[in-house]
N, C-alpha and C. Protein backbone atom coordinates (compact mmCIF):
# COMPACT_ATOMS: atom_id res chain seq x y z
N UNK A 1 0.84 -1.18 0.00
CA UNK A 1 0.00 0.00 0.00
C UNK A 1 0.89 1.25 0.00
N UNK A 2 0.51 2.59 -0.92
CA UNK A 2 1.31 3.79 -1.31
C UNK A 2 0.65 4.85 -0.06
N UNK A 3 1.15 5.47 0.28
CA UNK A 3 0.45 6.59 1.08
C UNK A 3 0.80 7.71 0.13
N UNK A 4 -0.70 8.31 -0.26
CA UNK A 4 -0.23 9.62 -0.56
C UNK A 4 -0.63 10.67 -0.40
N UNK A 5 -0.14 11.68 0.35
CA UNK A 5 0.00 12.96 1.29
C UNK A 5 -0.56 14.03 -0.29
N UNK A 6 -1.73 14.85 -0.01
CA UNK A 6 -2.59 15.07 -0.69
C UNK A 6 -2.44 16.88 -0.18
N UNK A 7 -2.33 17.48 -1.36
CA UNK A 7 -2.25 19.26 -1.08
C UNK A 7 -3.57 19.17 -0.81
N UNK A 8 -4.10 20.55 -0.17
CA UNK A 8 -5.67 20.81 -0.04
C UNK A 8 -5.83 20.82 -1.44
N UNK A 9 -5.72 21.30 -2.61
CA UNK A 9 -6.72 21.33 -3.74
C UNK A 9 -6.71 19.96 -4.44
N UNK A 10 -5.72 19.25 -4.27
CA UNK A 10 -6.22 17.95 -4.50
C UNK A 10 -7.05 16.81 -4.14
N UNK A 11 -6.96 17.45 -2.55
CA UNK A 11 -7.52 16.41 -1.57
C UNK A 11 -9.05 17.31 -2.24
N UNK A 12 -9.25 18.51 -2.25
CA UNK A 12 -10.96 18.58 -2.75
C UNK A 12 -11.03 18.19 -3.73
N UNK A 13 -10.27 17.62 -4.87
CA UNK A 13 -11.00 17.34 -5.83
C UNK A 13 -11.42 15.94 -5.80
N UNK A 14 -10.42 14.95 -4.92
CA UNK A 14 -10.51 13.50 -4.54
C UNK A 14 -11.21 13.48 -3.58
N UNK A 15 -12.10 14.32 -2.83
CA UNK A 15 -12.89 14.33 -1.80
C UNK A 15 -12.70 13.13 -0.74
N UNK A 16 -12.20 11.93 -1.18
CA UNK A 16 -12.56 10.74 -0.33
C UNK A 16 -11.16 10.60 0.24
N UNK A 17 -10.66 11.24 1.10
CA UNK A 17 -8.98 11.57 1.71
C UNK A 17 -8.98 11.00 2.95
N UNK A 18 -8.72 10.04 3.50
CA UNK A 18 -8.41 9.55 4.67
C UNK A 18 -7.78 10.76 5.69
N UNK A 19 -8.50 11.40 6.41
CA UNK A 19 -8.11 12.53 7.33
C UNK A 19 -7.17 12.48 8.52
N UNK A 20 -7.08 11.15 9.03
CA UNK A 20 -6.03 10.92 10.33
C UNK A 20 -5.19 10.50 9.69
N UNK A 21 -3.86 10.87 9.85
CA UNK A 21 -2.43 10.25 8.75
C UNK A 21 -2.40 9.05 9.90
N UNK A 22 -1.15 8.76 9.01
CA UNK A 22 -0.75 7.21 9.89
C UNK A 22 -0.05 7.55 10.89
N UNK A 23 0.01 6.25 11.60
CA UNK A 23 0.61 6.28 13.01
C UNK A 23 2.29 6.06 12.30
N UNK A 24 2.62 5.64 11.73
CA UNK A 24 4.29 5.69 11.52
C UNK A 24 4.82 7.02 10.67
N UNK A 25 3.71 7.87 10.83
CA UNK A 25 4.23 8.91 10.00
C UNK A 25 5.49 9.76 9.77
N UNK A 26 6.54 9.28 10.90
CA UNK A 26 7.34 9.96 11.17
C UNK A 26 8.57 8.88 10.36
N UNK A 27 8.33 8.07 10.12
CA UNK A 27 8.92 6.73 9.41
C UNK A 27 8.96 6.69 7.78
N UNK A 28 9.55 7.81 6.95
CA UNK A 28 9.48 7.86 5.79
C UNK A 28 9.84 6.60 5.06
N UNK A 29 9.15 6.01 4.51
CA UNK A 29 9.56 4.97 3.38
C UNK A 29 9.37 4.99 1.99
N UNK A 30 9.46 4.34 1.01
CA UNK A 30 9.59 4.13 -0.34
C UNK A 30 8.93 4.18 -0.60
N UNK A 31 7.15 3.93 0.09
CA UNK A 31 6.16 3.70 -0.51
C UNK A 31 5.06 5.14 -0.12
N UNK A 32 5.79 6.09 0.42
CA UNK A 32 5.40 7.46 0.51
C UNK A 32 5.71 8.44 -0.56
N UNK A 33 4.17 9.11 -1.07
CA UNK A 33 4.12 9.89 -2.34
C UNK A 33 3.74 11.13 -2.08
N UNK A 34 4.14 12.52 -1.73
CA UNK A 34 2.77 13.40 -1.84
C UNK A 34 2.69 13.81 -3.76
N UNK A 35 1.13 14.21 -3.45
CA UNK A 35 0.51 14.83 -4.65
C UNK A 35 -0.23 15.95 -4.62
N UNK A 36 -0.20 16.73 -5.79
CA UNK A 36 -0.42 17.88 -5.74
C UNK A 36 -1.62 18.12 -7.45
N UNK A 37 -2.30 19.17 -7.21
CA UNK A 37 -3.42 18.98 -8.14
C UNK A 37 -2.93 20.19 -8.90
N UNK A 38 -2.83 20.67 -10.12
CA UNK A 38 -2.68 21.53 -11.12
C UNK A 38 -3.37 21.93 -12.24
N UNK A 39 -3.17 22.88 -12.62
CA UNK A 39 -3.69 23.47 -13.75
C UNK A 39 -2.67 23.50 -15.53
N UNK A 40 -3.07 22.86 -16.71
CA UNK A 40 -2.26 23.60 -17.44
C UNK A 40 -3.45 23.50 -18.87
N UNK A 41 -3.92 24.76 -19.06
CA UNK A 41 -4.59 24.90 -20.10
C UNK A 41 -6.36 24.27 -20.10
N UNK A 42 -6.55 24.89 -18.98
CA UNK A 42 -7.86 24.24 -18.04
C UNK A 42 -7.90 22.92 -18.14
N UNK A 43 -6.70 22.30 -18.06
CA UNK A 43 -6.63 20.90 -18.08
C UNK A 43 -5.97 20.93 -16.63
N UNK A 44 -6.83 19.07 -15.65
CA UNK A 44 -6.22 18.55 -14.25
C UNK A 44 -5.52 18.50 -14.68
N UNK A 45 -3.92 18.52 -14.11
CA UNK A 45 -2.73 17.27 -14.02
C UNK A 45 -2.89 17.27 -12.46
N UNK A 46 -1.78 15.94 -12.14
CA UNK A 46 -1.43 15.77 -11.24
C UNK A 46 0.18 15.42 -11.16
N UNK A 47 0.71 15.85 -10.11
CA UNK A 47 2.50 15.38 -10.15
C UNK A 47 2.17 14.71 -8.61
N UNK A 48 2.96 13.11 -8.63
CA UNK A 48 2.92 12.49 -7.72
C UNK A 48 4.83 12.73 -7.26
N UNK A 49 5.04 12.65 -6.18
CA UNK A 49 6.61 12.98 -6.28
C UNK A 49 6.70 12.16 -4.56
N UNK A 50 7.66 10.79 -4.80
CA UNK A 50 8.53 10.17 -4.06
C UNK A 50 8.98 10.92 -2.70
N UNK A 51 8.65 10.68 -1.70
CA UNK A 51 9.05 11.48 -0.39
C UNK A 51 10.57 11.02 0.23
N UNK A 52 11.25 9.73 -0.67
CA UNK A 52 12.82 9.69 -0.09
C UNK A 52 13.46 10.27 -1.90
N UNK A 53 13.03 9.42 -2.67
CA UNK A 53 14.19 10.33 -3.64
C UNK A 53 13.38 11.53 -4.92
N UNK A 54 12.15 12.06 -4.33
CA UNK A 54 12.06 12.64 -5.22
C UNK A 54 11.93 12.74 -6.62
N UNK A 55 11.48 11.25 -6.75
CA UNK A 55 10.97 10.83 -8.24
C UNK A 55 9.32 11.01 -8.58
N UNK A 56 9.69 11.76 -9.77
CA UNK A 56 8.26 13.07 -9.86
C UNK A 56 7.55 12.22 -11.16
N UNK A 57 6.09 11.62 -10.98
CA UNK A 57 5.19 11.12 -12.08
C UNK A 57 4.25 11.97 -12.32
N UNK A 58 4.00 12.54 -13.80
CA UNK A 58 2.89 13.33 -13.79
C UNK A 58 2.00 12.69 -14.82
N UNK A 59 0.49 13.05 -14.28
CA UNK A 59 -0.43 12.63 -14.59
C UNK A 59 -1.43 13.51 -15.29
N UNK A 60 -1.49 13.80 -16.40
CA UNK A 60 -2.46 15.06 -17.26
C UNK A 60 -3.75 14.38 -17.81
N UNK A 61 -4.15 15.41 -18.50
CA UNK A 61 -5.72 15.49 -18.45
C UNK A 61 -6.46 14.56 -17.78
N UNK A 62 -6.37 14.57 -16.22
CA UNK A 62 -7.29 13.65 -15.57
C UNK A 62 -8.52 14.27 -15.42
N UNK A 63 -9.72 13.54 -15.09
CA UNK A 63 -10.47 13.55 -15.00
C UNK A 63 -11.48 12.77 -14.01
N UNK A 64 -12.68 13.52 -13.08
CA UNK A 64 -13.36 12.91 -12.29
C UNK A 64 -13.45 11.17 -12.06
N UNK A 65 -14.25 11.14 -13.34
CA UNK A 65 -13.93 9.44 -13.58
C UNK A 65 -12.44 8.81 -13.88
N UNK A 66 -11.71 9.18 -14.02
CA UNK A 66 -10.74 8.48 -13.64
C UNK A 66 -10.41 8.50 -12.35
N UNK A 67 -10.72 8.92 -11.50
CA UNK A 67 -10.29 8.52 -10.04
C UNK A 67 -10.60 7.10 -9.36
N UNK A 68 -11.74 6.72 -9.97
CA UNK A 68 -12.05 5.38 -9.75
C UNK A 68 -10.97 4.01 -10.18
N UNK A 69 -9.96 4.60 -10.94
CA UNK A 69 -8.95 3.55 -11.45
C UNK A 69 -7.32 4.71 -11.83
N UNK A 70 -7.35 5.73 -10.64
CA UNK A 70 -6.35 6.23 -10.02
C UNK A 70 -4.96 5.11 -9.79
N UNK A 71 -5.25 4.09 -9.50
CA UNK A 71 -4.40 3.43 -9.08
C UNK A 71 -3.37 2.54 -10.21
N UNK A 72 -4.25 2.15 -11.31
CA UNK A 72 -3.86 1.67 -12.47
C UNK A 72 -3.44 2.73 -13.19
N UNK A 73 -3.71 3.99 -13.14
CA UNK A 73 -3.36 4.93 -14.49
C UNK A 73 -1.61 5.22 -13.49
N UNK A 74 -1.64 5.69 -12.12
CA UNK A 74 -0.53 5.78 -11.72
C UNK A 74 0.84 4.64 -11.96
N UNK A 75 0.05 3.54 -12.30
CA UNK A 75 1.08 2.28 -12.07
C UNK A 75 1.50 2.42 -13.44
N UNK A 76 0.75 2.01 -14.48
CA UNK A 76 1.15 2.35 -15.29
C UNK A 76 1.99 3.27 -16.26
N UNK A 77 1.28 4.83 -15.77
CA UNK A 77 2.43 5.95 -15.72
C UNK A 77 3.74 5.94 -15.49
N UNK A 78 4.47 5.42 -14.25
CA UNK A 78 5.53 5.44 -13.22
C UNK A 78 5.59 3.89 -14.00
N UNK A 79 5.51 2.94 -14.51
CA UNK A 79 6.49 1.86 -15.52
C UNK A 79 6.76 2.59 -16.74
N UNK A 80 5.54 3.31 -17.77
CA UNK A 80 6.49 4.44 -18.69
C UNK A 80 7.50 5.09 -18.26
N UNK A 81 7.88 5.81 -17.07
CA UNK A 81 8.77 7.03 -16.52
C UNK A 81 9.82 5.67 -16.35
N UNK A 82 9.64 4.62 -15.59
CA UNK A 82 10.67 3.91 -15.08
C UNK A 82 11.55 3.64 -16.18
N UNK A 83 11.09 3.28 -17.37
CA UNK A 83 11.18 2.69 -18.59
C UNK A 83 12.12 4.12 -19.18
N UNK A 84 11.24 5.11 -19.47
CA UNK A 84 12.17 5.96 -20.09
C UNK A 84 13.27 6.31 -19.26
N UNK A 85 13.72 6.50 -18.26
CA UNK A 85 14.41 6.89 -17.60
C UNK A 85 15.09 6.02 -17.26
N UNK A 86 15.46 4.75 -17.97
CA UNK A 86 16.03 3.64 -17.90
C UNK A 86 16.60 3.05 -16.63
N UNK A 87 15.71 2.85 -15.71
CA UNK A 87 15.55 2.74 -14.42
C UNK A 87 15.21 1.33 -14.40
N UNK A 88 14.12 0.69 -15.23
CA UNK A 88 13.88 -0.97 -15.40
C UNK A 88 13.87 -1.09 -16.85
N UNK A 89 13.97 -2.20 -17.43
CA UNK A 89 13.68 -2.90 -18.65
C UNK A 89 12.03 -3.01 -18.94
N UNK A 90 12.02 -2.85 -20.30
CA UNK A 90 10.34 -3.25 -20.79
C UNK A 90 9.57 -4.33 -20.13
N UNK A 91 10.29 -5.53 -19.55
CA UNK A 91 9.70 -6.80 -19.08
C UNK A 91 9.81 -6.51 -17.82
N UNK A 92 10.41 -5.67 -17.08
CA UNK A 92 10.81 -5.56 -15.58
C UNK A 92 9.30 -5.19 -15.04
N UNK A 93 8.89 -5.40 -14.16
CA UNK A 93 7.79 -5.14 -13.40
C UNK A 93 8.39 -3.75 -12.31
N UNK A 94 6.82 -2.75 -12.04
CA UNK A 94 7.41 -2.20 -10.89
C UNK A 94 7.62 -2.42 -9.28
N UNK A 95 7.06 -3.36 -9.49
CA UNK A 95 6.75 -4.21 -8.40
C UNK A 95 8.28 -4.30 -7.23
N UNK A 96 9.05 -4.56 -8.36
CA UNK A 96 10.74 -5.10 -7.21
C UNK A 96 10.72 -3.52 -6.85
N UNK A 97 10.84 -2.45 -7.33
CA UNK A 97 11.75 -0.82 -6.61
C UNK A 97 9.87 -0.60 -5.91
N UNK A 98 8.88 -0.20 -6.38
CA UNK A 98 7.81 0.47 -5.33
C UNK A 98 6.81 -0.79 -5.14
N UNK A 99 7.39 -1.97 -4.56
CA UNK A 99 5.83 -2.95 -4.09
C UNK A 99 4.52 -2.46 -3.77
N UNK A 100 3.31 -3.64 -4.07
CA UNK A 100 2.45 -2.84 -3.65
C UNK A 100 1.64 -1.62 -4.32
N UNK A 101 1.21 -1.53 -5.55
CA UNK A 101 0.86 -0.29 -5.89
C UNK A 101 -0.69 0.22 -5.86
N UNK A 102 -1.13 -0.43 -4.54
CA UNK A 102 -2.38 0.31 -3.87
C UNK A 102 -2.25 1.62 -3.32
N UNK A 103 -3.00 2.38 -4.03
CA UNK A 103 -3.47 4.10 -3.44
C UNK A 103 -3.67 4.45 -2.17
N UNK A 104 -3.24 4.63 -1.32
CA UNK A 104 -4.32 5.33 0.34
C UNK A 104 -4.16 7.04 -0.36
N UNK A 105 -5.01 7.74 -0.01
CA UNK A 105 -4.90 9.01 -0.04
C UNK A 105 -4.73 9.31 1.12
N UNK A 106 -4.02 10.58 1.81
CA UNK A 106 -4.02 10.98 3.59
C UNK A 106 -4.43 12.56 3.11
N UNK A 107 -4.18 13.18 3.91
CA UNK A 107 -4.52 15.25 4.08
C UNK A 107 -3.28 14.73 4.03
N UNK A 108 -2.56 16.16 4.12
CA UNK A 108 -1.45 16.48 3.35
C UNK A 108 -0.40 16.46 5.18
N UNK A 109 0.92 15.65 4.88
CA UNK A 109 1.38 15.47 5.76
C UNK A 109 2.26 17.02 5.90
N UNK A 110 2.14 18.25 5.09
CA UNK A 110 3.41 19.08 5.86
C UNK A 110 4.97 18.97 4.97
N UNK A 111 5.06 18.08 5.00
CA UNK A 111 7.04 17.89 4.36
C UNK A 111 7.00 19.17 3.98
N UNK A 112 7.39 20.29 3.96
CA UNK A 112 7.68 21.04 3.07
C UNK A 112 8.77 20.88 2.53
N UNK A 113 9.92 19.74 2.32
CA UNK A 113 11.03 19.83 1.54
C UNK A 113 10.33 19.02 0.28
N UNK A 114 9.63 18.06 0.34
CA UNK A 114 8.99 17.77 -0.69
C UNK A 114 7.76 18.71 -1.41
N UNK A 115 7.01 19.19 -0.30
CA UNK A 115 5.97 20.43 -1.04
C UNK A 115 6.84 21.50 -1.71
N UNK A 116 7.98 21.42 -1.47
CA UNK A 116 8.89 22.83 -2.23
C UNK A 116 9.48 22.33 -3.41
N UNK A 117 9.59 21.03 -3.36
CA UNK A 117 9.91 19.89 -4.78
C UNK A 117 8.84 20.21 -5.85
N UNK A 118 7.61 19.63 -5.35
CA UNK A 118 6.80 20.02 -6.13
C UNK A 118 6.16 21.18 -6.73
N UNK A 119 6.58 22.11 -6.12
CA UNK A 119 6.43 23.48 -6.57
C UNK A 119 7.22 23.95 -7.66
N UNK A 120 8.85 23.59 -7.42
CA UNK A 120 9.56 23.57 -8.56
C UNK A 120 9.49 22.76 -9.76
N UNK A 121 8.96 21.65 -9.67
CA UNK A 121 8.58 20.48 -10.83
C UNK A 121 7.69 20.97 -11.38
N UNK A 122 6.57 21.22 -11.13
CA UNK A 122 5.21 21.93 -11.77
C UNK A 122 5.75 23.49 -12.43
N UNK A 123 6.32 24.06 -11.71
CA UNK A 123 6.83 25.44 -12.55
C UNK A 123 8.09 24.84 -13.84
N UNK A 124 8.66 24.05 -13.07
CA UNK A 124 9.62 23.41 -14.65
C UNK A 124 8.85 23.09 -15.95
N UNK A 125 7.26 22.27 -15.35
CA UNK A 125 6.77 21.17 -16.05
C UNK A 125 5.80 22.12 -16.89
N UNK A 126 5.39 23.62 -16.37
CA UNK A 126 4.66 24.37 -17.12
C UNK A 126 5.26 25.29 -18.02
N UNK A 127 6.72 25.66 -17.56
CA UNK A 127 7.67 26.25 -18.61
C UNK A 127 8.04 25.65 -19.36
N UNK A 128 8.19 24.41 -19.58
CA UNK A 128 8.67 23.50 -20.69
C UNK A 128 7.45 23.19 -21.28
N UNK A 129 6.02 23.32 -20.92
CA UNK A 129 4.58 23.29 -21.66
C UNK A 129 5.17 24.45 -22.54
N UNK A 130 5.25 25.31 -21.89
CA UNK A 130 4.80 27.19 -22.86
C UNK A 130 5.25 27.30 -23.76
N UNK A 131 7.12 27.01 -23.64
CA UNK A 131 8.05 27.97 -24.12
C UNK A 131 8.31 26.70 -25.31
N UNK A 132 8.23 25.68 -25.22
CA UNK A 132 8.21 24.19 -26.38
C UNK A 132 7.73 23.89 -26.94
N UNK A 133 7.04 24.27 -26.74
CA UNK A 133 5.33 23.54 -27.62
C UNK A 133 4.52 24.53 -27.97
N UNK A 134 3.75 24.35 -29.09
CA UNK A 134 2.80 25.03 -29.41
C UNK A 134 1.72 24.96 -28.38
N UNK A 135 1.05 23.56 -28.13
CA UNK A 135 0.05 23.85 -26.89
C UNK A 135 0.53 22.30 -26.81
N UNK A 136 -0.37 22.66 -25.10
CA UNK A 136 -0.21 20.93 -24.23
C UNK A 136 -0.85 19.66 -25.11
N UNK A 137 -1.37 19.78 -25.95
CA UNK A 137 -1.57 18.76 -26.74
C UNK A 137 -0.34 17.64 -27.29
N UNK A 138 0.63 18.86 -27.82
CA UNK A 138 2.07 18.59 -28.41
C UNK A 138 3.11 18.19 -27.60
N UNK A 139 2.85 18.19 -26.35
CA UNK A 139 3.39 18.13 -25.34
C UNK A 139 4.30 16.78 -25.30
N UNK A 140 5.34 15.97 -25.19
CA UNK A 140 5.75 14.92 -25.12
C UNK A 140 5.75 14.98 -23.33
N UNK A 141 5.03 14.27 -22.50
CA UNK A 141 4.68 14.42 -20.95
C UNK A 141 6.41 13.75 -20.83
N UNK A 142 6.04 12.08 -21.30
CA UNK A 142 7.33 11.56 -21.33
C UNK A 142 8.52 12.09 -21.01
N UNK A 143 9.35 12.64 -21.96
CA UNK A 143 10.31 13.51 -21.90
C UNK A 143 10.63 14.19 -21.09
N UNK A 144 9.27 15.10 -21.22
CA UNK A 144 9.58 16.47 -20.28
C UNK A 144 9.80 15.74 -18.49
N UNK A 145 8.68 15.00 -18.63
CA UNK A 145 8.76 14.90 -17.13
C UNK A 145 10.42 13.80 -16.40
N UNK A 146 10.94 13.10 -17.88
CA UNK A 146 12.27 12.39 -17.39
C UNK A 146 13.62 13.57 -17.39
N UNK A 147 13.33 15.05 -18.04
CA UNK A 147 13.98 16.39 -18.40
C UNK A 147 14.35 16.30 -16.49
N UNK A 148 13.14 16.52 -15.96
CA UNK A 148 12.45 16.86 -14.33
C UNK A 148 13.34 16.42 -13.49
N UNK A 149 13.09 14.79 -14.15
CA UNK A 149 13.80 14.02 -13.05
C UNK A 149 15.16 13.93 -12.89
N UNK A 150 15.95 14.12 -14.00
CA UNK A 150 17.38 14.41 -14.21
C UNK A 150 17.81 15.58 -13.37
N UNK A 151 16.84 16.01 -13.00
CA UNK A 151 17.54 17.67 -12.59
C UNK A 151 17.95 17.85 -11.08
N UNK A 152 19.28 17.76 -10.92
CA UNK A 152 19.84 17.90 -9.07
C UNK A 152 18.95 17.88 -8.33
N UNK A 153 18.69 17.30 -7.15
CA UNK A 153 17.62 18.11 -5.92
C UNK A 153 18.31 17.88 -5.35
N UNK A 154 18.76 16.93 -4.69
CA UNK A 154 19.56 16.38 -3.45
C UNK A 154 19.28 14.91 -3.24
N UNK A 155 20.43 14.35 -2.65
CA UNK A 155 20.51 12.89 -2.00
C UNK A 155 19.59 12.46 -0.89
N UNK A 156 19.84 11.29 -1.31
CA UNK A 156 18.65 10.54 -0.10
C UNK A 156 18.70 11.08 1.09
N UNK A 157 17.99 10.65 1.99
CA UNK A 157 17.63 11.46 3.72
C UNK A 157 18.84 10.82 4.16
N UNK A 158 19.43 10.19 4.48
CA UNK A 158 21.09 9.88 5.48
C UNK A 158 22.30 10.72 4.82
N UNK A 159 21.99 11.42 3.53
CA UNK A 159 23.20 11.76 3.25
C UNK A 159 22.73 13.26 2.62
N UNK A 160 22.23 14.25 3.53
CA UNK A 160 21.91 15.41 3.25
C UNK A 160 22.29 16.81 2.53
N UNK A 161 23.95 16.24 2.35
CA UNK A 161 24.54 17.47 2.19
C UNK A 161 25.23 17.27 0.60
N UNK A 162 24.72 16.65 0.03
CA UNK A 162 25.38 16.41 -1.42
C UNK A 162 24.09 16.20 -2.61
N UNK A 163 24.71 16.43 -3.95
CA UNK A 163 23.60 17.08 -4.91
C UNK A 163 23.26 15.28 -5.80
N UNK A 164 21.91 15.06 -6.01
CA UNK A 164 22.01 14.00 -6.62
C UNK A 164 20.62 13.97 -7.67
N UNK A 165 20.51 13.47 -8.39
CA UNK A 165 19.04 13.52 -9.79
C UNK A 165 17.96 12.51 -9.05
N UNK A 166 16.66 12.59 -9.26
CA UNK A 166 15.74 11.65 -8.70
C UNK A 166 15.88 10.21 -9.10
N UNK A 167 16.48 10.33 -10.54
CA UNK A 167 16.60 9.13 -11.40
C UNK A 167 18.11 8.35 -10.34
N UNK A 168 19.39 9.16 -10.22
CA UNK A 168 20.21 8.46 -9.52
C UNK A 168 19.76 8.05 -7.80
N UNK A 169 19.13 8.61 -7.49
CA UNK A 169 18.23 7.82 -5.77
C UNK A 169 17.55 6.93 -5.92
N UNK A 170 16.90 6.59 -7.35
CA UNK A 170 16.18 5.41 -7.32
C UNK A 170 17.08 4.38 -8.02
N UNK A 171 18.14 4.97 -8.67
CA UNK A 171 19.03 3.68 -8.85
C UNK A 171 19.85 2.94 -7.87
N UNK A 172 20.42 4.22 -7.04
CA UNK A 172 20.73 3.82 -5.61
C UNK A 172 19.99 3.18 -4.87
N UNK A 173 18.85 3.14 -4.65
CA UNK A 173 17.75 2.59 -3.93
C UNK A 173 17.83 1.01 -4.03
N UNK A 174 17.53 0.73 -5.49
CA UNK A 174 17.88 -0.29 -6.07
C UNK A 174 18.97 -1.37 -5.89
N UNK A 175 20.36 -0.70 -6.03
CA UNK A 175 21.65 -0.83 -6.48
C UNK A 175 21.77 -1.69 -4.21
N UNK A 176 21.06 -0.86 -3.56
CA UNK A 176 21.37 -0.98 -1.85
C UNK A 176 20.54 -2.26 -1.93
N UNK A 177 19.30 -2.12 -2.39
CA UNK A 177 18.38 -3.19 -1.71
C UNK A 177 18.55 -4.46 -2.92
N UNK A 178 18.87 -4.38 -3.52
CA UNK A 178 19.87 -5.75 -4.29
C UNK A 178 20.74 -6.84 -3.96
């Protein structure tokens, strides 16, 4: 099961948000996501973004009814990203790096080092809409959003003080639990 820590405008649009976070909340793991709800061209997206390495999936033109199978469009999404970002092979499942790819939604846990992630990903992810493309139609999500993940944030939580890409924490991730 994924926990994912929900901004207020997302949590209203998913209305059905599990309101008491968890009791291990203080226990960041692999399978912690927050998400955040957006705008680009009166079109939903959503950017789901990894709470240890900061690996950012975005999710566009969603829609009401798709929330009912939220869970499959995410899984699916995040094996494209894994895939382009040559993180697993076409046959690799995502199953071995994020087990488990059941949804919990929570209210929004706070992190602000990750809410400040996502603030910068979504402003990357809408400048590379504008200034590239004719309109979000043309958009290659793909790309842009593996552009995202390449881009410095910082190293995993034990090793705070050095610069690393989302794509290299989840290879590390990997590369440890191997």
């Amino acid at each position: 099961m994924h926990s994912v820590y929900c901004t207020k405008k997302l949590q209203s649009f998913i209305k059905e948000v599990e309101e008491k976070l968890p009791a291990n909340l203080s226990e960041i793991s692999l399978s912690d996501w927050n998400a955040h709800l957006f705008f680009i061209e009166k079109r939903k997206c959503i950017i789901f973004i990894n709470n240890i390495t900061f690996y950012s999936v975005f999710l566009t033109d969603i829609l009401k009814k798709d929330l009912k199978t939220i869970d499959i469009i995410f899984k699916e999404r995040l094996k494209e990203q894994l895939i382009h970002d040559k993180i697993i092979e076409t046959d690799e499942s995502t199953e071995s790096i994020f087990p488990g790819m059941k949804l919990k939604f929570y209210r929004t846990n706070n992190n602000k080092k990750v809410i400040g992630r996502i603030n910068d990903f979504v402003d990357m992810f809408k400048i590379h809409c504008s200034y590239k493309y004719e309109n979000f139609n043309e958009m290659n999500i793909i790309h842009e959003n593996g552009l995202i993940n390449g881009t410095p944030t910082g190293k995993l939580l034990e090793l705070k003080k050095s610069w690393s890409s989302p794509i290299k924490n989840v290879k590390e991730i990997i590369k440890t639990s191997a």
